[in-house]
N, C-alpha and C. Protein backbone atom coordinates (compact mmCIF):
# COMPACT_ATOMS: atom_id res chain seq x y z
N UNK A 1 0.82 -1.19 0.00
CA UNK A 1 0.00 0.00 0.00
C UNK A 1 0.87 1.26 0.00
N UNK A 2 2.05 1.10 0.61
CA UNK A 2 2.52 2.45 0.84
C UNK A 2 3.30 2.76 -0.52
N UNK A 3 3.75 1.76 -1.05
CA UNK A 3 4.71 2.07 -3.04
C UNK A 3 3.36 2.86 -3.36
N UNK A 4 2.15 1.88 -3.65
CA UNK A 4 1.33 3.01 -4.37
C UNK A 4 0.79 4.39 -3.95
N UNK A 5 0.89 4.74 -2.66
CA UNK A 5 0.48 5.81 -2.51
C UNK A 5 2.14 6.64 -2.81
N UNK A 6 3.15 6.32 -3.24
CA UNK A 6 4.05 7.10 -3.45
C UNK A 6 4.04 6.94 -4.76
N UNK A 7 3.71 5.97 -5.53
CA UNK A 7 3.17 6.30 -7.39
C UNK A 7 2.53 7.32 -7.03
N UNK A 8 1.58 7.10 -6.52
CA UNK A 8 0.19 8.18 -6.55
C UNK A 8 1.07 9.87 -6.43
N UNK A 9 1.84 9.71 -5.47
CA UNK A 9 2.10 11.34 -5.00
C UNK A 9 3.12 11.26 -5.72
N UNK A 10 4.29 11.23 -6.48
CA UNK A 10 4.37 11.22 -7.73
C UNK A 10 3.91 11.57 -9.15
N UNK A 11 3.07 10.63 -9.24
CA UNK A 11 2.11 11.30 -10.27
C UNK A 11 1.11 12.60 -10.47
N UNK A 12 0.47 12.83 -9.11
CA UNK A 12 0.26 14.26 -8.80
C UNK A 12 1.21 15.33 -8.58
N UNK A 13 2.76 14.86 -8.31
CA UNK A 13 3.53 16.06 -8.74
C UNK A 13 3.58 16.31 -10.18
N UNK A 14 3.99 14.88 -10.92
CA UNK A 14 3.92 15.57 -12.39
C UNK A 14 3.24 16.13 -12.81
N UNK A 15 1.60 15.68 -12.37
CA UNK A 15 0.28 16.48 -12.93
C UNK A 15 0.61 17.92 -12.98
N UNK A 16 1.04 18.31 -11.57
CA UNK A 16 1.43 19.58 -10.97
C UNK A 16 2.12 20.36 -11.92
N UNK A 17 3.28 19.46 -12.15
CA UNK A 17 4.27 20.36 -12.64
C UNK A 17 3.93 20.44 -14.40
N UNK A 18 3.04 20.09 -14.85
CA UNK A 18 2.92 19.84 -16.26
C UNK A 18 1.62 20.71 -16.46
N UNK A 19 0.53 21.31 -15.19
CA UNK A 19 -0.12 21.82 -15.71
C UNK A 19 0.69 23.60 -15.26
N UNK A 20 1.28 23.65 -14.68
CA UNK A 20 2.47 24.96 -14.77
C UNK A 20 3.30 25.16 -15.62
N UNK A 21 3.78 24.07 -16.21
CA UNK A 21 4.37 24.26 -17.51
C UNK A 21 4.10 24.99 -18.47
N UNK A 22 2.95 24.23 -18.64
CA UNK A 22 1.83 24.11 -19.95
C UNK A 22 1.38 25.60 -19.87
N UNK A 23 1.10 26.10 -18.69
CA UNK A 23 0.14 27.21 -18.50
C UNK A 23 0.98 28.44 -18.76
N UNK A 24 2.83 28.42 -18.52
CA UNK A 24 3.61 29.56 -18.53
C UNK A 24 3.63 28.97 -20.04
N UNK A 25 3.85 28.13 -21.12
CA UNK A 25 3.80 27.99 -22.34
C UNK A 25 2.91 28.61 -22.91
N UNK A 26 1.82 28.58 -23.11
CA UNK A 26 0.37 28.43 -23.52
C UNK A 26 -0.12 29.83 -23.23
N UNK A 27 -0.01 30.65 -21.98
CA UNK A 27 -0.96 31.63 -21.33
C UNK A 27 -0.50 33.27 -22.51
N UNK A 28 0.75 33.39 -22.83
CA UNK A 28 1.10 34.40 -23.69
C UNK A 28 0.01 34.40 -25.17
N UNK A 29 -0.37 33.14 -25.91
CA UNK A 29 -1.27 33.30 -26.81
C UNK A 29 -2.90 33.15 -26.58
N UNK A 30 -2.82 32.60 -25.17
CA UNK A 30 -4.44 32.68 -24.57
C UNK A 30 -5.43 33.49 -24.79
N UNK A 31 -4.83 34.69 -24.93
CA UNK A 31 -5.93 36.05 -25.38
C UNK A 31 -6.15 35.75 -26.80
N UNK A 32 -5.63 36.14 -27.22
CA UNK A 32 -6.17 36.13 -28.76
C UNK A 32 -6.01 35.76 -29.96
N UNK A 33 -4.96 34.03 -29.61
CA UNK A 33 -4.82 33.37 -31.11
C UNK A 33 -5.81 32.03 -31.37
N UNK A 34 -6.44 32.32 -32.49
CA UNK A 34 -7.03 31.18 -33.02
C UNK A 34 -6.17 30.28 -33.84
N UNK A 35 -6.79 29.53 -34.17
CA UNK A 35 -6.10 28.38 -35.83
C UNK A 35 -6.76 28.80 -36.33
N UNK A 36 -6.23 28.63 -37.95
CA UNK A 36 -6.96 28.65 -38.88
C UNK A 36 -5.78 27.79 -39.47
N UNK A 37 -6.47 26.54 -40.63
CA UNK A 37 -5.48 26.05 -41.35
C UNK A 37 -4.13 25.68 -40.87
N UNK A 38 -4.66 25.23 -39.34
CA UNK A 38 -3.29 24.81 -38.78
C UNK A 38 -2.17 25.52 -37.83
N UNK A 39 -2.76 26.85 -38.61
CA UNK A 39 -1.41 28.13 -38.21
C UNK A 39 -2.19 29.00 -36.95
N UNK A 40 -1.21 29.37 -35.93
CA UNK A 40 -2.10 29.99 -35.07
C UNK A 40 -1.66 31.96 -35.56
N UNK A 41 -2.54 32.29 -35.70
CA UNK A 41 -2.92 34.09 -36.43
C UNK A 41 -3.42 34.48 -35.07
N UNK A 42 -3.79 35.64 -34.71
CA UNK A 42 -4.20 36.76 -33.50
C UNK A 42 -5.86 36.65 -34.55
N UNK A 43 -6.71 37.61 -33.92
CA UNK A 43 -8.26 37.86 -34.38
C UNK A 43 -7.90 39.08 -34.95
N UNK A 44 -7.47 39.85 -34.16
CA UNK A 44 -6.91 41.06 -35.94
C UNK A 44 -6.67 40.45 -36.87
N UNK A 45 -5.59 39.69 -36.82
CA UNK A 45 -4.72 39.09 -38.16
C UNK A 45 -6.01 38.74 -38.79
N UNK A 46 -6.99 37.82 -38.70
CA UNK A 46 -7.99 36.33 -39.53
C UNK A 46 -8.86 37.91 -39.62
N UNK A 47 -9.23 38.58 -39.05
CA UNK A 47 -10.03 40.15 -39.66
C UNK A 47 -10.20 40.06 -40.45
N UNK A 48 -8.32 40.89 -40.47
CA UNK A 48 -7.86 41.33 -41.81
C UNK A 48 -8.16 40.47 -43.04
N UNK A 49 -7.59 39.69 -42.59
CA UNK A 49 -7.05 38.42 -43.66
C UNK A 49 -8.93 38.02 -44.29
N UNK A 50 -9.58 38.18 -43.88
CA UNK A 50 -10.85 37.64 -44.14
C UNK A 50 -11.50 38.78 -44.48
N UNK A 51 -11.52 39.73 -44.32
CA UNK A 51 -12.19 41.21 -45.33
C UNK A 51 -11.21 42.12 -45.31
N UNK A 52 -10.29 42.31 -45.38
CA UNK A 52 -9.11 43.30 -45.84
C UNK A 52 -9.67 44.07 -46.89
N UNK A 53 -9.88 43.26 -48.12
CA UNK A 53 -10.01 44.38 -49.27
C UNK A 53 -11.65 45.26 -49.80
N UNK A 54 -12.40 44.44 -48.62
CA UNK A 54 -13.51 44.54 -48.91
C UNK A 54 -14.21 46.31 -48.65
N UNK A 55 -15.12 46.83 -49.11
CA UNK A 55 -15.53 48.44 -49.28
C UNK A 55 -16.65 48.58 -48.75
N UNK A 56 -17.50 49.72 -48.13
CA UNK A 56 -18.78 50.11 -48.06
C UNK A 56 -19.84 48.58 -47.19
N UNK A 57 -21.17 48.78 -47.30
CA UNK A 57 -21.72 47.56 -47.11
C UNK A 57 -21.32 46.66 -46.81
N UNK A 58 -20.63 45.59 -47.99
CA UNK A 58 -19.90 44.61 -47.73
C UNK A 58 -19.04 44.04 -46.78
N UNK A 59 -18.41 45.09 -46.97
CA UNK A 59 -17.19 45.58 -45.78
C UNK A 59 -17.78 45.28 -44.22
N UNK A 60 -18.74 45.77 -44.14
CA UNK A 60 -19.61 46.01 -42.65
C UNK A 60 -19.92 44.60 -42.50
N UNK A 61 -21.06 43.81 -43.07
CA UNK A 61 -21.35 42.81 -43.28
C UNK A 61 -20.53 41.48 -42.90
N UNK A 62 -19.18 41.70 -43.35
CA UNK A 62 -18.28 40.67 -43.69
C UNK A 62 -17.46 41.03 -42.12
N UNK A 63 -17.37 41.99 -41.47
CA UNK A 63 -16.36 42.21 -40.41
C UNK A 63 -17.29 41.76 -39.40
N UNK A 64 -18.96 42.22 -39.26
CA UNK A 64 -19.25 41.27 -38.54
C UNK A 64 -19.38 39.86 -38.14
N UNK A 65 -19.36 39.15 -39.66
CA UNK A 65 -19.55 38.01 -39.45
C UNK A 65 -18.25 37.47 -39.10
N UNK A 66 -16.84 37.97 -39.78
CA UNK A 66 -15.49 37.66 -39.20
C UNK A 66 -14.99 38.03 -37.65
N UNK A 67 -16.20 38.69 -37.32
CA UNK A 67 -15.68 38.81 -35.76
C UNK A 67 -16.37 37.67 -34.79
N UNK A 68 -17.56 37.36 -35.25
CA UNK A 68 -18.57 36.46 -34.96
C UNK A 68 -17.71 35.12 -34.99
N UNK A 69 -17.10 34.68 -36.17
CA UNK A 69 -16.66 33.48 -36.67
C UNK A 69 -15.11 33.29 -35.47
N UNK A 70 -14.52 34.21 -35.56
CA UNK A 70 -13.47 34.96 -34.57
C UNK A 70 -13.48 34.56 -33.18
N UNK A 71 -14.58 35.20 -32.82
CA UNK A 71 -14.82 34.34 -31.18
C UNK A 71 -15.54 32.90 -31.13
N UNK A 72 -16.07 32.39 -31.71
CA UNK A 72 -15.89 31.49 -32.25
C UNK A 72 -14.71 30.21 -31.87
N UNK A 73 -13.86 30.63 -33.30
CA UNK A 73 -12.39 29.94 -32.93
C UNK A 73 -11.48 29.98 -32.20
N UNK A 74 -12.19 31.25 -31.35
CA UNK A 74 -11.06 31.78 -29.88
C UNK A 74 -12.06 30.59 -28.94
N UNK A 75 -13.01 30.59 -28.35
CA UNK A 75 -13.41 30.10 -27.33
C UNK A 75 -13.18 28.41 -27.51
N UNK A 76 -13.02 27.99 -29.20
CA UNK A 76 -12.71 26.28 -29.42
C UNK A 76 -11.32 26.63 -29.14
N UNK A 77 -10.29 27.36 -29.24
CA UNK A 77 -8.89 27.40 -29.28
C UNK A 77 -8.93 27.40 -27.46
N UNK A 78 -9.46 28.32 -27.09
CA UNK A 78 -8.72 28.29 -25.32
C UNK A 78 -9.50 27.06 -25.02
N UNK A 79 -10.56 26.54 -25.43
CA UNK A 79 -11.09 25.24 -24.43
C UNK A 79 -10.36 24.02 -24.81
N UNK A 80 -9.37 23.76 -25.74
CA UNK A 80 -8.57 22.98 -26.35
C UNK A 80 -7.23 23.25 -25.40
N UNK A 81 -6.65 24.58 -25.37
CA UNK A 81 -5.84 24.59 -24.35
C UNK A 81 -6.13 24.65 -23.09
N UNK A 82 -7.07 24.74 -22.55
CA UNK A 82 -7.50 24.00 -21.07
C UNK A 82 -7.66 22.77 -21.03
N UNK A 83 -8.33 22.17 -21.84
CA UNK A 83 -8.77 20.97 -21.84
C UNK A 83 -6.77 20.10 -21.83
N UNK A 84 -5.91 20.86 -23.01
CA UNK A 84 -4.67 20.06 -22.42
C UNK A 84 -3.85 20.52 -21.24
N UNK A 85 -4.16 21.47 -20.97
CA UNK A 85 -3.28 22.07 -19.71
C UNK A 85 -3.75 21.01 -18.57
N UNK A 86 -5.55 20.80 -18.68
CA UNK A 86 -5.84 20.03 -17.27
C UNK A 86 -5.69 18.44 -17.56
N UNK A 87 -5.37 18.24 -18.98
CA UNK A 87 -5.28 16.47 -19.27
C UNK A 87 -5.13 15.89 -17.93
N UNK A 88 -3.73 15.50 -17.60
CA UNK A 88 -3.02 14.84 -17.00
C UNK A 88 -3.74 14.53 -15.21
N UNK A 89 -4.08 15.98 -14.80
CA UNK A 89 -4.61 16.02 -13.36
C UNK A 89 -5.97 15.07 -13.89
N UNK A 90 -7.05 15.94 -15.07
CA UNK A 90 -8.47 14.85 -15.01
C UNK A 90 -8.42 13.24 -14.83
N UNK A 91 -6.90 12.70 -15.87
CA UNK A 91 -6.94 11.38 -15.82
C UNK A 91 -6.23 10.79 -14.55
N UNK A 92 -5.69 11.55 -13.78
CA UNK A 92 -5.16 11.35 -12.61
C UNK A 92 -6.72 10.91 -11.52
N UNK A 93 -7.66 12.02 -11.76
CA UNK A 93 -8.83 11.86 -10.60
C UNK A 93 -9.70 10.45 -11.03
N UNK A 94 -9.66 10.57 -12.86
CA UNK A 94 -10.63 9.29 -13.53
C UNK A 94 -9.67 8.21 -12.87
N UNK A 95 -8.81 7.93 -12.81
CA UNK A 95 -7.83 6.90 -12.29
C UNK A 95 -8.38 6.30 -11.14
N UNK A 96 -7.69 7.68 -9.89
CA UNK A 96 -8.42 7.50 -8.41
C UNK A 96 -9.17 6.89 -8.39
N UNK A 97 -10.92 7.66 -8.78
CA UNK A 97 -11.79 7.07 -8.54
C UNK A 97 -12.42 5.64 -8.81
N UNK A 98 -11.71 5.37 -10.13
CA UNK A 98 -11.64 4.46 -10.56
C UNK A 98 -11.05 3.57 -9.63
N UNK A 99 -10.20 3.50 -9.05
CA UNK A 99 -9.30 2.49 -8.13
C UNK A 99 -10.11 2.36 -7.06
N UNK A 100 -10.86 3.58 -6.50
CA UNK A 100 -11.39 3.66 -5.22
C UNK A 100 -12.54 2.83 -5.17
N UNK A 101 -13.02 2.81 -6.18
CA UNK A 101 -14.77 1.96 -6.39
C UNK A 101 -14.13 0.61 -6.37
N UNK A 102 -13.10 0.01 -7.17
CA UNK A 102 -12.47 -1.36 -7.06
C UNK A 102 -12.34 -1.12 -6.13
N UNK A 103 -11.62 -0.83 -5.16
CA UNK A 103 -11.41 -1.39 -4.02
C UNK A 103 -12.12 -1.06 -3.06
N UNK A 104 -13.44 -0.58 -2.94
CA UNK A 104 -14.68 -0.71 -2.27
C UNK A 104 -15.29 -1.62 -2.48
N UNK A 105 -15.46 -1.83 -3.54
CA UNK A 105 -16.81 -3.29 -4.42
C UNK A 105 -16.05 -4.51 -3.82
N UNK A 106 -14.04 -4.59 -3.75
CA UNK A 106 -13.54 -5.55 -3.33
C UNK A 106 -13.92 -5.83 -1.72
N UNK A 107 -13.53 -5.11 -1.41
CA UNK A 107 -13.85 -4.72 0.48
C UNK A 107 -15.53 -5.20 0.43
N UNK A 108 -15.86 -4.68 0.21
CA UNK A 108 -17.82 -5.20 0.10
C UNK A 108 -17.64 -6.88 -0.29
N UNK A 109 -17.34 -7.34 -1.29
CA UNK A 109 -17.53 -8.37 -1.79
C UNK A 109 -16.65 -9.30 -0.70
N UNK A 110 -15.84 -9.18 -0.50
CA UNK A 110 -14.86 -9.99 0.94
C UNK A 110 -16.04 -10.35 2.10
N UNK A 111 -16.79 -9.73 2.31
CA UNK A 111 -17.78 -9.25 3.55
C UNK A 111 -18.64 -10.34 3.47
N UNK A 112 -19.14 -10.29 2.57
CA UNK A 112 -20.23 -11.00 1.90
C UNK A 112 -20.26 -12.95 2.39
């Protein structure tokens, strides 16, 4: 019992140290880069890049919907980098609990 609870605290340091990593990596483009085509651009940049040349009407039309589309690919882009920043800790708790119900159902079933 006691090796695994030192896997265990172990593995919650790495969790630790990998979602601090990740987060001083990651947190500088957090504000405002999406993908597009792979490449990560700012929401100015995909703006531009998506009605730049456009005039009058059009122009209006097209910047709303590129700002629309914009937050958008910002809120799938940061929930993609949360979702990997917290990987490691979630499968750490799915683990736990997982272990904890086995070895309750075991403890129960011994009883029996």
């Amino acid at each position: 019992m006691r090796d695994t609870s030192r896997v265990s605290h172990y593995i919650a340091l790495f969790a630790m140290l990998w979602m601090v990593v990740l987060t001083w990596r990651i947190y500088p483009q957090f504000r405002d880069a999406v993908r597009v085509d792979g490449q990560l651009t700012t929401v100015g940049d995909y703006i531009d890049g998506t009605c730049g040349e456009r005039l009058g009407p059009a122009a209006t039309t097209c910047l709303a919907e590129a700002r629309e589309e914009a937050q958008h690919l910002l809120r799938r882009e940061q929930g993609k980098s949360i979702l990997l920043i917290e990987a490691p800790i979630l499968a750490y708790l799915i683990f736990y609990l997982a272990s904890a119900l086995w070895r309750y159902r075991r403890r129960t079933d011994s009883r029996v």
